[in-house]
PDB file of N, CA and C in Angstrom:
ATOM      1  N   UNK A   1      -0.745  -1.823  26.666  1.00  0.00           N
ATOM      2  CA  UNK A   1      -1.037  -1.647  25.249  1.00  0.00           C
ATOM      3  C   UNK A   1      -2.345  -2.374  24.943  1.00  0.00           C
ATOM      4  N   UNK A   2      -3.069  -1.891  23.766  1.00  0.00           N
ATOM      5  CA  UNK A   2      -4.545  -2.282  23.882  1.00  0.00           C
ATOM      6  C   UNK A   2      -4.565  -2.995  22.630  1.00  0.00           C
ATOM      7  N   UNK A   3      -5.361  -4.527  22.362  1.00  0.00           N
ATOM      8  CA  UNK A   3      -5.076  -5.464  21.378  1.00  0.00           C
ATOM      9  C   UNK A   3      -6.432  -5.124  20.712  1.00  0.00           C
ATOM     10  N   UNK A   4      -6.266  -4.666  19.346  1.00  0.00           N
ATOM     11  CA  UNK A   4      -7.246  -4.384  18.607  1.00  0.00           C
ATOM     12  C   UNK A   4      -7.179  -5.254  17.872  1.00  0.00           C
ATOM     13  N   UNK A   5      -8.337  -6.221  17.440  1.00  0.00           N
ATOM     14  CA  UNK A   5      -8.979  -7.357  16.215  1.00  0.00           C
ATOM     15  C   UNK A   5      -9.254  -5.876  15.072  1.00  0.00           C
ATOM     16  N   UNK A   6      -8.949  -6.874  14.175  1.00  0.00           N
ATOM     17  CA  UNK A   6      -9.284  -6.171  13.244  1.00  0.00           C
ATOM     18  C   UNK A   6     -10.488  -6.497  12.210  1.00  0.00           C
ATOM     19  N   UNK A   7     -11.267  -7.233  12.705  1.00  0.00           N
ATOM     20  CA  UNK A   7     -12.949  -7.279  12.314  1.00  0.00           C
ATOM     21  C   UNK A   7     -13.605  -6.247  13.381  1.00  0.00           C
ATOM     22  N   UNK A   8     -13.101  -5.820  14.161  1.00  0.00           N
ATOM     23  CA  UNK A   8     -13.774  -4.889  15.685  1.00  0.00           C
ATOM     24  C   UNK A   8     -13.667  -3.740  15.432  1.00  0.00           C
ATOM     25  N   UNK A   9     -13.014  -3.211  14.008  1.00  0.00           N
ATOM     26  CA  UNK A   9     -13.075  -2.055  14.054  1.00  0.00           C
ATOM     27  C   UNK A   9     -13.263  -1.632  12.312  1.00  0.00           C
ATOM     28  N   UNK A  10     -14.358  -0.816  12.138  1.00  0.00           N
ATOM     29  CA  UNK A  10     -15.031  -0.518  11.071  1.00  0.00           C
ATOM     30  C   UNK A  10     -14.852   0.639  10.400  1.00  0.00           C
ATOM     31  N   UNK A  11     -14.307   1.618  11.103  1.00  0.00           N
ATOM     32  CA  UNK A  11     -13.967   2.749  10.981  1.00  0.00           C
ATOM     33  C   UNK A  11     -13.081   3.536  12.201  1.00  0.00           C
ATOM     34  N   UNK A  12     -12.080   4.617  12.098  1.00  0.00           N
ATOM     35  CA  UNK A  12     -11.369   5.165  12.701  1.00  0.00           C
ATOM     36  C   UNK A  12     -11.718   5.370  14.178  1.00  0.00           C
ATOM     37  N   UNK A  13     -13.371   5.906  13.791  1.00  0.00           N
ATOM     38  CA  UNK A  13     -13.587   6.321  15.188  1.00  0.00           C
ATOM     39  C   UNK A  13     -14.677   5.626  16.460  1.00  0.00           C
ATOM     40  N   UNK A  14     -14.617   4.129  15.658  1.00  0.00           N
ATOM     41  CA  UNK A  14     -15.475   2.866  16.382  1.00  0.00           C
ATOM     42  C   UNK A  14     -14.853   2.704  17.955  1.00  0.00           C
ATOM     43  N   UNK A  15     -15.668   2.847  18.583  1.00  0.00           N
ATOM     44  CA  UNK A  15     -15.218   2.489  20.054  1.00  0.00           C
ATOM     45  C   UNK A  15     -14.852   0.797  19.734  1.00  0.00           C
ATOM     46  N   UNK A  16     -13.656   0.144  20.485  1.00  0.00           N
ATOM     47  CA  UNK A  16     -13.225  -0.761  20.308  1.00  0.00           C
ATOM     48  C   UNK A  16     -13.012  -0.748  22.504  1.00  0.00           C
ATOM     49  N   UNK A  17     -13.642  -1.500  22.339  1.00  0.00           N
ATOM     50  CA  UNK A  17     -13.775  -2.225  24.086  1.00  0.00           C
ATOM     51  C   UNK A  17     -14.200  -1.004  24.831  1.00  0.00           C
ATOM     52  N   UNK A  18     -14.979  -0.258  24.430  1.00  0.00           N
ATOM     53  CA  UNK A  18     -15.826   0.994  24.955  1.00  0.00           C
ATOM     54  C   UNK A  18     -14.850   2.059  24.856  1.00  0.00           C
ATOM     55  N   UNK A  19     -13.780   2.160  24.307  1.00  0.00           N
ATOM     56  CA  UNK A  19     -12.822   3.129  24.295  1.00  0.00           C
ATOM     57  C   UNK A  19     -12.332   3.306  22.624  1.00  0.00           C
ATOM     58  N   UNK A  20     -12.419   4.414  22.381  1.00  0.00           N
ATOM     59  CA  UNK A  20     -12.213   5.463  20.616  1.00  0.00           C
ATOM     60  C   UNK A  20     -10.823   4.467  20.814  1.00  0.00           C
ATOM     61  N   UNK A  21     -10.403   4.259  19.300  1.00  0.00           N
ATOM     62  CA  UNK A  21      -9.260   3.790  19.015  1.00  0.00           C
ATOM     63  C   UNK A  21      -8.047   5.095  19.169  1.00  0.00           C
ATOM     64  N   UNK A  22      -8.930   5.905  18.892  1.00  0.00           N
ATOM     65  CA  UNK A  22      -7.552   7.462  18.240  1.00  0.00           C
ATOM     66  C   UNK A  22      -7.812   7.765  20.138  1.00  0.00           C
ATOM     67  N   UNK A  23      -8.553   7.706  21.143  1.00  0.00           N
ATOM     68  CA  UNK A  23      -8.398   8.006  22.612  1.00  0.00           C
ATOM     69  C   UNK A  23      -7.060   7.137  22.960  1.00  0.00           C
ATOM     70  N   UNK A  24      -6.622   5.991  22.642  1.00  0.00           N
ATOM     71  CA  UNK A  24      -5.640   5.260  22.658  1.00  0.00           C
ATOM     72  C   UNK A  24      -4.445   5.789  22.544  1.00  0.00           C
ATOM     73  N   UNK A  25      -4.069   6.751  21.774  1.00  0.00           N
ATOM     74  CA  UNK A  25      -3.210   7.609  21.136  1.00  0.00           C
ATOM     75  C   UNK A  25      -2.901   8.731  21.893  1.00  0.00           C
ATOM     76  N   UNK A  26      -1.546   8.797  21.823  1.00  0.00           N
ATOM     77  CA  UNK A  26      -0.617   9.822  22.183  1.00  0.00           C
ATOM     78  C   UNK A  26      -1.266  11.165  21.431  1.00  0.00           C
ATOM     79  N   UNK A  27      -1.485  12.089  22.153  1.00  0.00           N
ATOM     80  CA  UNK A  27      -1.919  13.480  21.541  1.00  0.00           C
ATOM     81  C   UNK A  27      -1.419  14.089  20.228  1.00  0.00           C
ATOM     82  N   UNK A  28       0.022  13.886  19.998  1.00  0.00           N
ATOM     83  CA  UNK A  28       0.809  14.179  18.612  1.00  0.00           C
ATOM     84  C   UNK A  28      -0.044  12.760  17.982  1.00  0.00           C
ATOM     85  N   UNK A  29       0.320  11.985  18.795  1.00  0.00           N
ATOM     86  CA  UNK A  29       0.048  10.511  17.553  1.00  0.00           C
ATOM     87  C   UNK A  29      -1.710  10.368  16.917  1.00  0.00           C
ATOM     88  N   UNK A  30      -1.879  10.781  17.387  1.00  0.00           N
ATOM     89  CA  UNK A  30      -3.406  10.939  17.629  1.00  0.00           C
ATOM     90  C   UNK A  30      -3.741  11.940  16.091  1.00  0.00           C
ATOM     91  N   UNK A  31      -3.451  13.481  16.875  1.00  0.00           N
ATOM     92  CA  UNK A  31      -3.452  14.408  15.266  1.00  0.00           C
ATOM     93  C   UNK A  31      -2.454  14.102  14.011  1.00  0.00           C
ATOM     94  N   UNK A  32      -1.732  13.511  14.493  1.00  0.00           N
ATOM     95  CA  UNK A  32      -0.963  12.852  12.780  1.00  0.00           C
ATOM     96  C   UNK A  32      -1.640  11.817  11.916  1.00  0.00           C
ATOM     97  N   UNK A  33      -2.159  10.667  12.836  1.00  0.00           N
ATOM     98  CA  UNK A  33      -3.147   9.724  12.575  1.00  0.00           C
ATOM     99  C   UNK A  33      -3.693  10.637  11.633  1.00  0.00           C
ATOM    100  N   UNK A  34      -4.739  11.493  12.498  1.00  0.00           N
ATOM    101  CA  UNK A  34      -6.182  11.930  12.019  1.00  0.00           C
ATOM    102  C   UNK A  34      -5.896  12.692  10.643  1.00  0.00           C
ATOM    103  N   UNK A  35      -4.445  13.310  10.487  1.00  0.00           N
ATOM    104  CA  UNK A  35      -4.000  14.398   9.438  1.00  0.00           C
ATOM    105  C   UNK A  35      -3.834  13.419   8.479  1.00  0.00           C
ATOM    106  N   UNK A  36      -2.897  12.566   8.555  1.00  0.00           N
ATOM    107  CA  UNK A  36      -2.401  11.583   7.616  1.00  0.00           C
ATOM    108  C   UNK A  36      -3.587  10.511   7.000  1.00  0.00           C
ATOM    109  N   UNK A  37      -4.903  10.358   7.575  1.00  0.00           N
ATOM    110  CA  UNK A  37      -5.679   9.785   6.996  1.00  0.00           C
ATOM    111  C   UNK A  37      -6.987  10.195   6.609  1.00  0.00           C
ATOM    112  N   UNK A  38      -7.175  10.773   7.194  1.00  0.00           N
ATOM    113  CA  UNK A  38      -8.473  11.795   6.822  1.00  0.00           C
ATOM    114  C   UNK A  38      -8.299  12.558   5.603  1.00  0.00           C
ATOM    115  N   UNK A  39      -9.270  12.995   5.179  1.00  0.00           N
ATOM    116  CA  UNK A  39      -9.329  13.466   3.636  1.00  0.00           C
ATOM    117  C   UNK A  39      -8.382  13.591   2.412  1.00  0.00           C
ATOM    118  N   UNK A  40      -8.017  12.160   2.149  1.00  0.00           N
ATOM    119  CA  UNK A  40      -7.281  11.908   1.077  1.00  0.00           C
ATOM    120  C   UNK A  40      -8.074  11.473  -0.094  1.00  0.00           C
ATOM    121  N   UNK A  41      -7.774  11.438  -1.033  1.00  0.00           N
ATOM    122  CA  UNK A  41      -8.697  10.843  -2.465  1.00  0.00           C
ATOM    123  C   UNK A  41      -7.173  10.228  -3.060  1.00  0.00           C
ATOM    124  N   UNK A  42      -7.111   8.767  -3.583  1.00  0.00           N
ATOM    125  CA  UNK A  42      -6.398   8.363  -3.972  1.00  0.00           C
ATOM    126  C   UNK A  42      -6.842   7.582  -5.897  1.00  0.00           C
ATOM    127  N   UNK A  43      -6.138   8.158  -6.417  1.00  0.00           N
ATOM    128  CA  UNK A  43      -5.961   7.223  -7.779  1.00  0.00           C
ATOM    129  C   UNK A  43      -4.876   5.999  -7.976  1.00  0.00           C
ATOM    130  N   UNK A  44      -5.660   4.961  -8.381  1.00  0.00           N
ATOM    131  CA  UNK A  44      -5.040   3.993  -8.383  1.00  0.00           C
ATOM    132  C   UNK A  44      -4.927   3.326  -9.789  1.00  0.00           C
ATOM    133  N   UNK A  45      -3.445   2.702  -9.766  1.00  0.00           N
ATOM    134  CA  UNK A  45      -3.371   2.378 -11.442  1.00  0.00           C
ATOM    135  C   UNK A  45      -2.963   1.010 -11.272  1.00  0.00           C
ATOM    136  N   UNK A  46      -2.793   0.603 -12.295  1.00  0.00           N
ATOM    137  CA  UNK A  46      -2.255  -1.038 -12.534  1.00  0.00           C
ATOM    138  C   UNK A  46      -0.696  -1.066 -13.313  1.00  0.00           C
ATOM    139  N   UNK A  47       0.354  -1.523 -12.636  1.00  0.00           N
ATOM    140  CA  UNK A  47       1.556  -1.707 -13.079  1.00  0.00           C
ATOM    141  C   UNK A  47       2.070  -3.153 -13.326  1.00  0.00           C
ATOM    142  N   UNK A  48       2.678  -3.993 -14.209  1.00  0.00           N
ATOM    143  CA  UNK A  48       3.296  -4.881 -14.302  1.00  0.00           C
ATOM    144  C   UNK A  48       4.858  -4.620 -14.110  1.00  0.00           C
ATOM    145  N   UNK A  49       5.215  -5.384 -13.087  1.00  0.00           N
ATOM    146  CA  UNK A  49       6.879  -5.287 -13.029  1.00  0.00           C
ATOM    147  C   UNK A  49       7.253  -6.510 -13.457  1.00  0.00           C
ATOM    148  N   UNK A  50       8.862  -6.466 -14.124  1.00  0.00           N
ATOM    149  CA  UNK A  50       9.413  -8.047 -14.448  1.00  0.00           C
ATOM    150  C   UNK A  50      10.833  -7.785 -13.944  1.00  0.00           C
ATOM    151  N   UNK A  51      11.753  -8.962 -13.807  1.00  0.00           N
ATOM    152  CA  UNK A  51      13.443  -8.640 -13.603  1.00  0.00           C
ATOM    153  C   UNK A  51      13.283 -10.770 -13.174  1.00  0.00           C
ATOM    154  N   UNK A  52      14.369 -10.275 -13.691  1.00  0.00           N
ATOM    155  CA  UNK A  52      15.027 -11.714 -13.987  1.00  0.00           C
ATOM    156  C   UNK A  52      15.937 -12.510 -12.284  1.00  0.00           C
ATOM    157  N   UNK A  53      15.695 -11.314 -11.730  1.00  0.00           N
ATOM    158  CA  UNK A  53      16.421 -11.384 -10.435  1.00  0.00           C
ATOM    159  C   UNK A  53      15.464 -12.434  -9.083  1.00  0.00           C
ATOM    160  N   UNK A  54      14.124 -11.638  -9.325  1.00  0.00           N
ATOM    161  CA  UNK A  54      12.867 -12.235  -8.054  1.00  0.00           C
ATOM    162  C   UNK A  54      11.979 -11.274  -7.604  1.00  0.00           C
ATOM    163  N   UNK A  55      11.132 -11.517  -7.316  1.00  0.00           N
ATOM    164  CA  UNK A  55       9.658 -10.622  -7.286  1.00  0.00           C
ATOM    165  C   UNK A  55      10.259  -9.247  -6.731  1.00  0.00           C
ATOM    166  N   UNK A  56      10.587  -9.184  -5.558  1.00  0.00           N
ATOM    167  CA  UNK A  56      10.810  -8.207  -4.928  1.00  0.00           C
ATOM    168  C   UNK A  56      11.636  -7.229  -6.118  1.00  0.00           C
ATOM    169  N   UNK A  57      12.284  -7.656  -6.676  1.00  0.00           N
ATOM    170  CA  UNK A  57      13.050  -6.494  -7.585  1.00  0.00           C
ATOM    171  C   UNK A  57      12.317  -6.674  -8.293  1.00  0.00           C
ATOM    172  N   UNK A  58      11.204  -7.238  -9.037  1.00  0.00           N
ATOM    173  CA  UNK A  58      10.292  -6.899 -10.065  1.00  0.00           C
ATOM    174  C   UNK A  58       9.012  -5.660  -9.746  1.00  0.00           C
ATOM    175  N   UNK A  59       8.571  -5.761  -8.017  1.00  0.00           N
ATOM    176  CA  UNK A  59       7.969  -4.922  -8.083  1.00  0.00           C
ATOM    177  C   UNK A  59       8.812  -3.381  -7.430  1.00  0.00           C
ATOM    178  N   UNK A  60       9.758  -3.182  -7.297  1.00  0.00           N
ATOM    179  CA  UNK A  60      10.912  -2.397  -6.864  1.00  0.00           C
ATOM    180  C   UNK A  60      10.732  -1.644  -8.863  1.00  0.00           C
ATOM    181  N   UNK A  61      10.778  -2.306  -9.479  1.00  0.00           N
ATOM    182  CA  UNK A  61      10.788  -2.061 -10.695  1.00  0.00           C
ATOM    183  C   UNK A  61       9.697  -1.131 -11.327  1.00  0.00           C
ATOM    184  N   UNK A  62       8.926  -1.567 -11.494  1.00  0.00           N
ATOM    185  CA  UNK A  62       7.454  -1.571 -11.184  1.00  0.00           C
ATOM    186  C   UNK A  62       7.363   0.221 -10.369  1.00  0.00           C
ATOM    187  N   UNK A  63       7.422   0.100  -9.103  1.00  0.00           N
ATOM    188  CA  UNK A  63       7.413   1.648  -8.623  1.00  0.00           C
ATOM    189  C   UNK A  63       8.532   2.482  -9.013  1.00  0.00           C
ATOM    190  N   UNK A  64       9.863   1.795  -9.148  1.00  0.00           N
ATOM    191  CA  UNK A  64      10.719   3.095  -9.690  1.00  0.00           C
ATOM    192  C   UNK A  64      10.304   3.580 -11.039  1.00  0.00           C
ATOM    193  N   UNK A  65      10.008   3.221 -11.986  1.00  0.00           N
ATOM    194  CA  UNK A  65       9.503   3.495 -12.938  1.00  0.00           C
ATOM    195  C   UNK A  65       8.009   4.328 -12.986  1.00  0.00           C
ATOM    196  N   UNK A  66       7.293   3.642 -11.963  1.00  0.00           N
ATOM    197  CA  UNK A  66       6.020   5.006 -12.015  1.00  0.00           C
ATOM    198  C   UNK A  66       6.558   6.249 -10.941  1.00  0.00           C
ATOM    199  N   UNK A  67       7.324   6.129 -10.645  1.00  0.00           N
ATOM    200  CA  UNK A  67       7.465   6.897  -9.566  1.00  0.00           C
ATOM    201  C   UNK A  67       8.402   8.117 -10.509  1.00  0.00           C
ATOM    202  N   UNK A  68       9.107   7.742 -11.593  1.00  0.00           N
ATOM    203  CA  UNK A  68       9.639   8.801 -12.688  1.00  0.00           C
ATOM    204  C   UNK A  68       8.653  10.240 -13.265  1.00  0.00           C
ATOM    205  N   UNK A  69       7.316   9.473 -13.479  1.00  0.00           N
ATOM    206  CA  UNK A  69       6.379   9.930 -14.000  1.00  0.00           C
ATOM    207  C   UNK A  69       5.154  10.332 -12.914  1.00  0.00           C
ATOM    208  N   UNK A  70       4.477   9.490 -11.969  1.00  0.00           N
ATOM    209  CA  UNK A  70       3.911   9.842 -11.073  1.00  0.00           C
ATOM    210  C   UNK A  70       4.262  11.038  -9.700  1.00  0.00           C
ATOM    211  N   UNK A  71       3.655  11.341  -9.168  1.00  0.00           N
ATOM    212  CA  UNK A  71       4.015  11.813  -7.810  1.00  0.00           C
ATOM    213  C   UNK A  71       3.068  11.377  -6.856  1.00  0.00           C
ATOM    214  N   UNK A  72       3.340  11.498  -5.532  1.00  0.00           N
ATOM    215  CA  UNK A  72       2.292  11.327  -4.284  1.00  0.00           C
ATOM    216  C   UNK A  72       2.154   9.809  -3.964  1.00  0.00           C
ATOM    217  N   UNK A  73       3.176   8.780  -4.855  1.00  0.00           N
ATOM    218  CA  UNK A  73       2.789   7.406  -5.017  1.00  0.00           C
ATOM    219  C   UNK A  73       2.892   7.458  -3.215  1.00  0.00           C
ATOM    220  N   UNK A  74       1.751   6.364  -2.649  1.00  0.00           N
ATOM    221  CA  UNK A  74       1.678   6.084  -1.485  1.00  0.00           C
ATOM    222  C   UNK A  74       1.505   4.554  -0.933  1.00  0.00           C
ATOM    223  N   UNK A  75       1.224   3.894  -1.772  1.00  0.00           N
ATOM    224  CA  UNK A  75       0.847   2.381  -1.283  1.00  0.00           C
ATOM    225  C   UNK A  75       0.838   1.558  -2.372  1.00  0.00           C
ATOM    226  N   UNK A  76       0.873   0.301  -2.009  1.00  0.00           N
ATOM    227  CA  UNK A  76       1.143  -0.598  -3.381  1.00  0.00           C
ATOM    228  C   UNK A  76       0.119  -2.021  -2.796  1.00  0.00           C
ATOM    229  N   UNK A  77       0.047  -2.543  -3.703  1.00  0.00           N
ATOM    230  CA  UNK A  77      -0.413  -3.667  -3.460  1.00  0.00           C
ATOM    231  C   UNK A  77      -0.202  -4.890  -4.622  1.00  0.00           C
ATOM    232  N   UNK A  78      -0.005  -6.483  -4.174  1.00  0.00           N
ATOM    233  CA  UNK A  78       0.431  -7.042  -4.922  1.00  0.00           C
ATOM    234  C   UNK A  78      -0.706  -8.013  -5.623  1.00  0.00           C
ATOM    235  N   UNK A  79      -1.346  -7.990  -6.473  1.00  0.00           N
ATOM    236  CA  UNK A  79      -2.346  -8.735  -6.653  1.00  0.00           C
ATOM    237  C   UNK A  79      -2.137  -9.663  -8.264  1.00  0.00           C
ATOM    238  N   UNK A  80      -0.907 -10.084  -8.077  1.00  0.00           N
ATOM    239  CA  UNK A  80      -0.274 -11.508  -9.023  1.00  0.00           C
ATOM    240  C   UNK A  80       0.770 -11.313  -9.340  1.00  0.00           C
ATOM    241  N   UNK A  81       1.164 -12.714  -8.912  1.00  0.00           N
ATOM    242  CA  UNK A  81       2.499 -13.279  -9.708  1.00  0.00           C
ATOM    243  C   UNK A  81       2.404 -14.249 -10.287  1.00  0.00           C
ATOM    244  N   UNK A  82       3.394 -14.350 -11.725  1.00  0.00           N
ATOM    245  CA  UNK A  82       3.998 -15.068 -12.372  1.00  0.00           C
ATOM    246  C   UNK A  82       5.228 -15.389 -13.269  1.00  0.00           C
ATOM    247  N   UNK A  83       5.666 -15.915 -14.115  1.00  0.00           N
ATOM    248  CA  UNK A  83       6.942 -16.045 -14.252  1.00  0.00           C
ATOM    249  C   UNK A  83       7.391 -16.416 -15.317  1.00  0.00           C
ATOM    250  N   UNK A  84       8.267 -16.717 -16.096  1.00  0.00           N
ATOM    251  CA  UNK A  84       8.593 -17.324 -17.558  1.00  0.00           C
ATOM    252  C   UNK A  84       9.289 -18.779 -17.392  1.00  0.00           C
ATOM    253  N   UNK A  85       8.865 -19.609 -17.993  1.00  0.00           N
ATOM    254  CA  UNK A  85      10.311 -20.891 -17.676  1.00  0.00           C
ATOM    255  C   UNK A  85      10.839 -20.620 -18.794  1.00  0.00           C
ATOM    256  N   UNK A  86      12.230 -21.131 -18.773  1.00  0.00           N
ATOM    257  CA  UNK A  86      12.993 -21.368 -19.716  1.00  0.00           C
ATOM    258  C   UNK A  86      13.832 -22.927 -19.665  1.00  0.00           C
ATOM    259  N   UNK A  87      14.063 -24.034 -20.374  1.00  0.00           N
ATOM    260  CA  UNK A  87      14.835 -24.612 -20.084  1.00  0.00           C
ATOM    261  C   UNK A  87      14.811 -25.682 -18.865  1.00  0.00           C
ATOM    262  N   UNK A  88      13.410 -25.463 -18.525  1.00  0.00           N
ATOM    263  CA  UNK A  88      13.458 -26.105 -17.013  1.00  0.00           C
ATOM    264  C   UNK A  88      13.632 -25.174 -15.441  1.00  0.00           C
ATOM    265  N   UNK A  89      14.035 -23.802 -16.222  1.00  0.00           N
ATOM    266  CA  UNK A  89      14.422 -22.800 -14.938  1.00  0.00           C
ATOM    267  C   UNK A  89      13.834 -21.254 -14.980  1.00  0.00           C
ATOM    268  N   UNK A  90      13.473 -20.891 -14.188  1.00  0.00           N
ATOM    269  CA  UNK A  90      13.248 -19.891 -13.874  1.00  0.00           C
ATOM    270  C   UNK A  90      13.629 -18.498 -14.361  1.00  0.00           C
ATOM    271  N   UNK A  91      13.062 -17.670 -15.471  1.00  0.00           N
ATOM    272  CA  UNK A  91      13.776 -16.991 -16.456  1.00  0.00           C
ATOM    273  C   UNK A  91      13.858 -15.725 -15.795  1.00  0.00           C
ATOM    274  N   UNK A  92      12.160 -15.201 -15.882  1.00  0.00           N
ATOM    275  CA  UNK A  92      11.775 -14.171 -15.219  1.00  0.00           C
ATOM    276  C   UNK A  92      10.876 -14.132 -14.619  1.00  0.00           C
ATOM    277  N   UNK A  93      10.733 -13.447 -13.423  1.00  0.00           N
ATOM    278  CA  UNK A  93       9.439 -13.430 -12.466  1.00  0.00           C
ATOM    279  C   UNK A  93       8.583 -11.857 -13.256  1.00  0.00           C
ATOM    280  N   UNK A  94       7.284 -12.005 -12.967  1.00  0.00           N
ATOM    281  CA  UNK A  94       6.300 -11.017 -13.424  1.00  0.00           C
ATOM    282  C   UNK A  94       5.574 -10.808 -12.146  1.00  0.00           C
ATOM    283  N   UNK A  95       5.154  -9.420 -11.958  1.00  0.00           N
ATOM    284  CA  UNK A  95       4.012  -9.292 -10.726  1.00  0.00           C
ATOM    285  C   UNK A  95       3.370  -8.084 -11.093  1.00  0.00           C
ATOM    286  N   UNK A  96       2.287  -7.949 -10.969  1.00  0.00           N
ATOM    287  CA  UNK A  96       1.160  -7.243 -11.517  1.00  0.00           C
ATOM    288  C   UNK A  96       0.860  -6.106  -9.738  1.00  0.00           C
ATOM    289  N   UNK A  97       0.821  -4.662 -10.027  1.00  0.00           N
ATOM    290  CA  UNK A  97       0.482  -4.196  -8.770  1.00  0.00           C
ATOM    291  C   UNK A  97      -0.465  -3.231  -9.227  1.00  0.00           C
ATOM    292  N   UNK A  98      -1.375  -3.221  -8.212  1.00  0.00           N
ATOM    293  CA  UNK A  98      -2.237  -1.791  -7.988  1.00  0.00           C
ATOM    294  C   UNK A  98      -1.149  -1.001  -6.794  1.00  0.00           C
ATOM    295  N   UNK A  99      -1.112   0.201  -7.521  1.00  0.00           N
ATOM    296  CA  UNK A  99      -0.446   1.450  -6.782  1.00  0.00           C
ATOM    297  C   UNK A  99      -1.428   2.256  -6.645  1.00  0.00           C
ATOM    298  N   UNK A 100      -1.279   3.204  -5.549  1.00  0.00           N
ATOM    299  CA  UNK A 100      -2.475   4.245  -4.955  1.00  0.00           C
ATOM    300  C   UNK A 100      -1.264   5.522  -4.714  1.00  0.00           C
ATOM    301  N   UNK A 101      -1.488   6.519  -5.742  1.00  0.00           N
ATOM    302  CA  UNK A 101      -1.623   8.186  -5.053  1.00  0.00           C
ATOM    303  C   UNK A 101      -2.275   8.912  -4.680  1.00  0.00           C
ATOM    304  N   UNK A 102      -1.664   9.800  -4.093  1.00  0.00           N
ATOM    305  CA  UNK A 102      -2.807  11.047  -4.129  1.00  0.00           C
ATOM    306  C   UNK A 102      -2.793  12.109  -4.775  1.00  0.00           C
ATOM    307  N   UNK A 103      -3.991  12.472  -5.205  1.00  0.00           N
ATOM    308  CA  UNK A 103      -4.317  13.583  -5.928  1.00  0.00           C
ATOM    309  C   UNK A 103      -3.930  14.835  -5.368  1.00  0.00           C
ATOM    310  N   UNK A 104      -3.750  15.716  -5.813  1.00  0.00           N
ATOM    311  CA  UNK A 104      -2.945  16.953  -5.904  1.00  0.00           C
ATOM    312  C   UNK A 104      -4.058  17.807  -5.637  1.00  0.00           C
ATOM    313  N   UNK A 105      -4.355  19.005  -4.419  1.00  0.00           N
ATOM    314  CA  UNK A 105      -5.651  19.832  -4.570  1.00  0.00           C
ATOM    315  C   UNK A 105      -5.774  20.826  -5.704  1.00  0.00           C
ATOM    316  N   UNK A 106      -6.495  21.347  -6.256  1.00  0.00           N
ATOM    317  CA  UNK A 106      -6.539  22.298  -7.480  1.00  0.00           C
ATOM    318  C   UNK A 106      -5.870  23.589  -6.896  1.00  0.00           C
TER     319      UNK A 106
END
């Protein structure tokens, strides 16, 4: 198996130790790669999730809810948390996400 750094590789089809990363790849694995990432256009939005439970069900929250209204949701990302005190304790957790779909062709 071949150990790819990931500053060593800039793009899909960068030779990484004189050898294509996708040459690495199983022939199916290879064209799924290339299908599954190649020409996508993604919109990305900003969601706040909350739940009184802990992050993970706040951002669980967070996508079930765009995911009512959205389609194609594909990736998430978590870029803040925070929380409410109450009392000395921990009320509710908050986490803020960028979500990425994809656009639909005309």
């Amino acid at each position: 198996m071949k150990k790819i750094r990931a500053n060593s590789v800039s793009s899909p089809s960068v030779a990484v130790n004189s050898v294509s990363f996708l040459d690495g790849l199983a022939d199916g694995r290879r064209e799924n790669w290339r299908n599954y990432m190649t020409h996508h256009v993604y919109k990305v939005v900003e969601l706040v999730g909350s739940s009184p439970e802990g992050i993970t069900q706040a951002v669980e929250a967070a996508i079930e809810k765009a995911a009512a209204s959205l389609r194609n949701l594909r990736w998430f990302e978590v870029i803040e948390t925070r929380g409410q005190i109450e009392n000395g304790k921990v009320r509710c957790y908050q986490v803020t996400l960028k979500v990425g779909f994809t656009l639909e062709d005309p």
